[in-house]
N, C-alpha and C. Protein backbone atom coordinates (compact mmCIF):
# COMPACT_ATOMS: atom_id res chain seq x y z
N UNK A 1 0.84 12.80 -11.00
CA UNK A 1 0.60 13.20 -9.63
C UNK A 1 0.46 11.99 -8.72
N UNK A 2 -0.53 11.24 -9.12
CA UNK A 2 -0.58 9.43 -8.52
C UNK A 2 0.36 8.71 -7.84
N UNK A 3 1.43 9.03 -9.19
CA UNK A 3 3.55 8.46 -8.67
C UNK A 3 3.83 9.45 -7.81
N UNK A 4 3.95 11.00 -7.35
CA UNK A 4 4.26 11.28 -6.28
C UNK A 4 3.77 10.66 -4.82
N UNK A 5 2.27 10.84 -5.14
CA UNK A 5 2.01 10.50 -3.93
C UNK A 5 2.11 9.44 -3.50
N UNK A 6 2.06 8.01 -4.23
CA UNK A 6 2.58 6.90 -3.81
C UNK A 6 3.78 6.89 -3.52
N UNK A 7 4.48 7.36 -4.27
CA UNK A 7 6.08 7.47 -3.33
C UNK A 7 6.33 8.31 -2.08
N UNK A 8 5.55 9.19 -2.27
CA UNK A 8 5.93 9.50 -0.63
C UNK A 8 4.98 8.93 0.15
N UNK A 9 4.47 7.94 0.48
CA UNK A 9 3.14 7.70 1.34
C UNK A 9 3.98 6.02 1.19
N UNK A 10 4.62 5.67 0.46
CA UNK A 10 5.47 4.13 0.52
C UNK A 10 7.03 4.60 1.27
N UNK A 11 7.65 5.62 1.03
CA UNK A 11 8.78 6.15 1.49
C UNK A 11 8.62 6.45 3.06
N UNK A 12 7.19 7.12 3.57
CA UNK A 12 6.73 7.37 5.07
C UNK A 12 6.59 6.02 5.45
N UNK A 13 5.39 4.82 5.06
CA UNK A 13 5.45 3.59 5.83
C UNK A 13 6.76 2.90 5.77
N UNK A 14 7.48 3.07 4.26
CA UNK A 14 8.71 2.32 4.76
C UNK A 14 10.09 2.54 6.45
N UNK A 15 9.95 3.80 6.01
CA UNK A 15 10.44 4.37 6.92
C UNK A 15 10.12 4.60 8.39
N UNK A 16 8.69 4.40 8.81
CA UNK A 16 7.85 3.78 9.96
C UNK A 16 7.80 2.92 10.33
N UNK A 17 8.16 1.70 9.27
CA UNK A 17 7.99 0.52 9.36
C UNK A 17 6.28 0.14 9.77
N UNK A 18 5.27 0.70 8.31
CA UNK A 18 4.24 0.51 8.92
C UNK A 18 3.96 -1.09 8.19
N UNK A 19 4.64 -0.86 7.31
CA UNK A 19 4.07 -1.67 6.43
C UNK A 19 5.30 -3.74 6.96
N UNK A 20 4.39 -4.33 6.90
CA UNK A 20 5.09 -5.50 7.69
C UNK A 20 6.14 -6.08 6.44
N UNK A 21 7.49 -6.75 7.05
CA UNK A 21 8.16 -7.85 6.12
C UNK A 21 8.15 -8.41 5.08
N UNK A 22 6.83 -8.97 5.57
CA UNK A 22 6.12 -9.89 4.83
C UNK A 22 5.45 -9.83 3.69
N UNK A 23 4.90 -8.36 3.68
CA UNK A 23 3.75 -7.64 2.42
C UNK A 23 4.56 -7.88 1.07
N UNK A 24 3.31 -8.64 0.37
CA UNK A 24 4.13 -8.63 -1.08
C UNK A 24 3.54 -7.53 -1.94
N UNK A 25 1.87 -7.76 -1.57
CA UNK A 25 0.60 -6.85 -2.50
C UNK A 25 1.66 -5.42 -2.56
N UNK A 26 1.76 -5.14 -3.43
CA UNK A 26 1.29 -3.59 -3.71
C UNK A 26 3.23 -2.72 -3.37
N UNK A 27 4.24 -3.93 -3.85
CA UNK A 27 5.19 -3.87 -3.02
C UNK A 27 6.52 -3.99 -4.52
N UNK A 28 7.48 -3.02 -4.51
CA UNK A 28 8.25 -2.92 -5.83
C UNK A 28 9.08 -4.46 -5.46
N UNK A 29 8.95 -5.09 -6.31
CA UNK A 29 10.14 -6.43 -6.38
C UNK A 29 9.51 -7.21 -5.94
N UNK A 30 8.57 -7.37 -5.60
CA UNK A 30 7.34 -8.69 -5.27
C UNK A 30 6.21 -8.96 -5.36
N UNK A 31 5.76 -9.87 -5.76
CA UNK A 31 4.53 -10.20 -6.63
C UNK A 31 3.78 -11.41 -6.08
N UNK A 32 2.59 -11.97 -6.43
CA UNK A 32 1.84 -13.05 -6.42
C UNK A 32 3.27 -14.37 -6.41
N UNK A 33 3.86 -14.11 -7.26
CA UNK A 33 4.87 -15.48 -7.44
C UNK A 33 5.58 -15.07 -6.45
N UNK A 34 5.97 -14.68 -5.64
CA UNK A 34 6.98 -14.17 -4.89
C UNK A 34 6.60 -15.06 -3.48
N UNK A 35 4.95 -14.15 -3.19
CA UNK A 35 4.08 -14.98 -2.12
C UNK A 35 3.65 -16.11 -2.26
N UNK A 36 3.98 -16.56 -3.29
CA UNK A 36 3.97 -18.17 -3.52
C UNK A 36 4.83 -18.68 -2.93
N UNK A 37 5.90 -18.00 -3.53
CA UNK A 37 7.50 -19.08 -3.15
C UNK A 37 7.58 -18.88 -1.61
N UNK A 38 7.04 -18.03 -1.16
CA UNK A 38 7.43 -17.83 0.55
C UNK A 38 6.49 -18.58 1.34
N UNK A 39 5.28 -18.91 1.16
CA UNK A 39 3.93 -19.52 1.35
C UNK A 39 4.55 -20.83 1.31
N UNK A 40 5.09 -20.96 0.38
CA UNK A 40 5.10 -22.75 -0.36
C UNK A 40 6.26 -23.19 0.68
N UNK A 41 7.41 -22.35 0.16
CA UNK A 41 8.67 -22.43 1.76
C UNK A 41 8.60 -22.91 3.15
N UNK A 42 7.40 -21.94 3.57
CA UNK A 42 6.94 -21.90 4.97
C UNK A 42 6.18 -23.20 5.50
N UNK A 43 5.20 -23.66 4.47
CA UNK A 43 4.41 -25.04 4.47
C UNK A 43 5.72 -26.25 4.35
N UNK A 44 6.51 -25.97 3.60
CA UNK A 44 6.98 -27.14 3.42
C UNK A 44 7.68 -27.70 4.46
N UNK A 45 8.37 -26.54 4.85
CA UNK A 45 8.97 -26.51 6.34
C UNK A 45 8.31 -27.17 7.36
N UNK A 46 7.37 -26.60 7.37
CA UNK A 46 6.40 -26.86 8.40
C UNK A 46 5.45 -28.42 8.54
N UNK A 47 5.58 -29.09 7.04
CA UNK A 47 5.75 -30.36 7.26
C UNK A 47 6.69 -31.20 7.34
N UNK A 48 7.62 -30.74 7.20
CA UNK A 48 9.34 -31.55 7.47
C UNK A 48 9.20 -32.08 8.45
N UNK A 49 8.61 -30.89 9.35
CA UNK A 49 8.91 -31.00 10.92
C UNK A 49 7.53 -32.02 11.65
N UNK A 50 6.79 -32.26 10.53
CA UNK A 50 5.59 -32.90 11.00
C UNK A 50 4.47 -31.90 11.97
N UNK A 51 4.39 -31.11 11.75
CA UNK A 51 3.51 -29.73 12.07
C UNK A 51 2.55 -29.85 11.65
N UNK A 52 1.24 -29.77 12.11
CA UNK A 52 -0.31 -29.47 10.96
C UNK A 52 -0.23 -28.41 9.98
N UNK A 53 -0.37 -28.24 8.99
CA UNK A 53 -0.88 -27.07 8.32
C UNK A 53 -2.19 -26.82 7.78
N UNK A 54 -3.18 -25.42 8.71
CA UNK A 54 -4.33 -25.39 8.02
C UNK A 54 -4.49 -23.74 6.95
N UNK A 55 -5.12 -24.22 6.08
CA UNK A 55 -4.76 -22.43 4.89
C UNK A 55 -6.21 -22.02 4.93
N UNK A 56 -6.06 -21.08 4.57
CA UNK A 56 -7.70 -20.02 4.18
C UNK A 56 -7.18 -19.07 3.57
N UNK A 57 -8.03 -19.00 2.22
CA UNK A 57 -7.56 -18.55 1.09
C UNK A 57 -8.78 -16.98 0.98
N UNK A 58 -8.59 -15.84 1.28
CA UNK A 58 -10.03 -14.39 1.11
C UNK A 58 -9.44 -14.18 -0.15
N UNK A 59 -10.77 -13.44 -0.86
CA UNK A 59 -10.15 -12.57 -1.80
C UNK A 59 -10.67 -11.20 -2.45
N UNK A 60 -9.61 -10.52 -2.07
CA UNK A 60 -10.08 -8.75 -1.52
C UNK A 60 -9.94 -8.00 -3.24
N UNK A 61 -10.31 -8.64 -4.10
CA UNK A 61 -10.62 -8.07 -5.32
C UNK A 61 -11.33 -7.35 -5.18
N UNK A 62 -10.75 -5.82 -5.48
CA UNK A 62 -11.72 -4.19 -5.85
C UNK A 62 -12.12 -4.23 -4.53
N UNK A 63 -11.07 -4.35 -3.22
CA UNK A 63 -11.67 -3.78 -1.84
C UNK A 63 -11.58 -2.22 -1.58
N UNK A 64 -10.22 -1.78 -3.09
CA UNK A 64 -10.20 -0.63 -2.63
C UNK A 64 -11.35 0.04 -3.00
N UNK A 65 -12.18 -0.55 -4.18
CA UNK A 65 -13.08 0.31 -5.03
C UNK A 65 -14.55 0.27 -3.81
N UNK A 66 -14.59 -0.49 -2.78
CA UNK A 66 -15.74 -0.62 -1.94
C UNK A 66 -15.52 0.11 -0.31
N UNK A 67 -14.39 1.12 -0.14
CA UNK A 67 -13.94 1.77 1.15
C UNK A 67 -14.31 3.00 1.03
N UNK A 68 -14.86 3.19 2.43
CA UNK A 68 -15.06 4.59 2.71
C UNK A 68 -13.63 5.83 2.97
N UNK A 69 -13.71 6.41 1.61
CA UNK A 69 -12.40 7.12 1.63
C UNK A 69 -12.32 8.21 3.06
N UNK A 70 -13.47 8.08 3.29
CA UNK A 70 -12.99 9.58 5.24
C UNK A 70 -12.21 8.42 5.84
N UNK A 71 -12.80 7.51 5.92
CA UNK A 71 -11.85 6.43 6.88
C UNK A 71 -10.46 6.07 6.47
N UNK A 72 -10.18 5.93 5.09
CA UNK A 72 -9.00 5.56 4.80
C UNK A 72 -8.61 7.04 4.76
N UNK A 73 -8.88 8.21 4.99
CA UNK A 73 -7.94 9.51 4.97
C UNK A 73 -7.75 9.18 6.34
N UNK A 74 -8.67 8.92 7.49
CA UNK A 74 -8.44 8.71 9.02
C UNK A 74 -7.09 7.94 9.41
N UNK A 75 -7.52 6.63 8.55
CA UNK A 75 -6.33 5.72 8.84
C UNK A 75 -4.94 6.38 8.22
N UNK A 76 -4.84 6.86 7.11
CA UNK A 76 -3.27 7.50 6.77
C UNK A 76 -2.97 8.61 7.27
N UNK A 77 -4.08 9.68 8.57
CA UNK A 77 -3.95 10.31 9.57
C UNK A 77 -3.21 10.13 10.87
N UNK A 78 -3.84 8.74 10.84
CA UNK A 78 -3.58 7.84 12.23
C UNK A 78 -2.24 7.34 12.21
N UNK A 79 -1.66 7.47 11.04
CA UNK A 79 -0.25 6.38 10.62
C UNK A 79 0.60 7.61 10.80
N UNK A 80 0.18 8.83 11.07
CA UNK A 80 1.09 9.45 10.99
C UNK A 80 1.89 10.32 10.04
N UNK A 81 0.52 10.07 8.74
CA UNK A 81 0.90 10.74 7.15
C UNK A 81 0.80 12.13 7.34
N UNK A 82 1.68 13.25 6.98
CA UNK A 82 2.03 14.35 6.78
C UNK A 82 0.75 15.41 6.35
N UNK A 83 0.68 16.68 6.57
CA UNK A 83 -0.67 16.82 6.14
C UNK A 83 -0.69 17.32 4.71
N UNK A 84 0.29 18.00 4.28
CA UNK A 84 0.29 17.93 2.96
C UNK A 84 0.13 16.93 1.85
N UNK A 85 1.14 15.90 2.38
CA UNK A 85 0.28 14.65 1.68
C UNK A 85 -0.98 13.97 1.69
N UNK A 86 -1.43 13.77 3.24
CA UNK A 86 -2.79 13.22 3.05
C UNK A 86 -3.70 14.67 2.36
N UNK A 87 -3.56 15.56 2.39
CA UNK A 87 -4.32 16.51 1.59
C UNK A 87 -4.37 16.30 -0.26
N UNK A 88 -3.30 16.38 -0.23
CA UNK A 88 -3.06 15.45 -1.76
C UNK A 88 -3.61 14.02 -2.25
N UNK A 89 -3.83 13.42 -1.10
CA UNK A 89 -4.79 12.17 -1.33
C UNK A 89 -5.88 12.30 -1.45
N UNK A 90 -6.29 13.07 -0.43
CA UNK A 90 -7.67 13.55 -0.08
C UNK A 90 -8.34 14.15 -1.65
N UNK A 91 -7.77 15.35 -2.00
CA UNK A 91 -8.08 15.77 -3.25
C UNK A 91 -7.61 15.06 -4.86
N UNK A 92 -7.26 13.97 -4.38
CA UNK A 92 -6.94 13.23 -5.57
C UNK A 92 -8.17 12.00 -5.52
N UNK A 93 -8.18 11.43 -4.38
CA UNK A 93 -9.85 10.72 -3.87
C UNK A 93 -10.90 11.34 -4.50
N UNK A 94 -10.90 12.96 -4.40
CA UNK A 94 -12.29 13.50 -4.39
C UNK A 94 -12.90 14.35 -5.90
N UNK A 95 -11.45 14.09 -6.68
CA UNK A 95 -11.28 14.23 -7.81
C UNK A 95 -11.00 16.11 -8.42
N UNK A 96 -10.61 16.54 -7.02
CA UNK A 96 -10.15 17.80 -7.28
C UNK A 96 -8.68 18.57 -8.36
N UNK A 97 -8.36 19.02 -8.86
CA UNK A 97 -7.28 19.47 -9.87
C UNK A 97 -6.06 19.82 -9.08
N UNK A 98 -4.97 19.09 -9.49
CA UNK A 98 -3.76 19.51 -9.18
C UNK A 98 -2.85 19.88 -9.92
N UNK A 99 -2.17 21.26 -9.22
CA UNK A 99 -1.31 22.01 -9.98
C UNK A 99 0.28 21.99 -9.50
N UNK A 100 1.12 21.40 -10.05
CA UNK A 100 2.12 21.12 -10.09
C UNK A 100 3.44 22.32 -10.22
N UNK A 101 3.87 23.09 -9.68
CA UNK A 101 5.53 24.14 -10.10
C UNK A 101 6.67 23.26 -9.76
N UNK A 102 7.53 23.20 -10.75
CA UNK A 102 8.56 22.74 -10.61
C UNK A 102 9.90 23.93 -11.26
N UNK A 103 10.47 24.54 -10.49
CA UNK A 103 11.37 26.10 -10.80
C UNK A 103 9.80 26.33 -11.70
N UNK A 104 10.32 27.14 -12.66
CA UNK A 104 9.48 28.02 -13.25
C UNK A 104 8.71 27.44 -14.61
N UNK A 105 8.68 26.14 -14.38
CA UNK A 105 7.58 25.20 -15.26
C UNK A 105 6.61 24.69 -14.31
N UNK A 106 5.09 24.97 -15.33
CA UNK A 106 3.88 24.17 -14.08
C UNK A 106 3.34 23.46 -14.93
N UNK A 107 2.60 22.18 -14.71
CA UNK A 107 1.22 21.91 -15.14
C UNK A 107 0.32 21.35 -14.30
N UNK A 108 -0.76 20.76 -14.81
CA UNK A 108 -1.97 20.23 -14.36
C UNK A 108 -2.16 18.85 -14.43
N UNK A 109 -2.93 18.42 -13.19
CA UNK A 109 -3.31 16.85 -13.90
C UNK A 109 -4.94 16.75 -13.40
């Protein structure tokens, strides 16, 4: 159930263009090494040209595990998420049972 809803909730921002260029986190075909090589690119550039470069490094380990899920249902409200889907988030957040028909096979997760 998890893989549906991430695909349609990545298929809506893609298609909104909510989600920026740049995003590697959480993104099919790009990774930590990815945002390296583009990071590292961008700096290097940027001293070619004799430019300052200053970095600041956060780190949002388990930010999702510390969010108030009404707000993040608000915000994928606010983006414009469908209500069937954010309902499906909502009850997948809140740890409610979902029942799946596909033609005339169902199950549960």
């Amino acid at each position: 159930m998890e893989q549906i809803i991430l695909s349609a909730i990545m298929q809506y921002m893609q298609d909104n263009q909510v989600i920026r260029p740049h995003q590697h986190g959480f993104m099919k075909g790009r990774s930590c090494l990815t945002n390296l090589i583009s990071f590292y690119d961008k700096v290097t550039r940027l001293v070619d040209e004799a430019k300052a470069v200053d970095v600041v490094y956060l780190d949002f380990s388990k930010a999702f595990d510390t969010i108030s899920h009404s707000i993040f249902l608000e915000k994928l409200a606010a983006h414009g998420l469908d209500g069937c889907t954010l309902q499906s988030v909502k009850n997948w957040l809140y740890g409610q049972a979902q029942r799946v028909v596909v033609n005339p096979v169902s199950g549960q997760s």
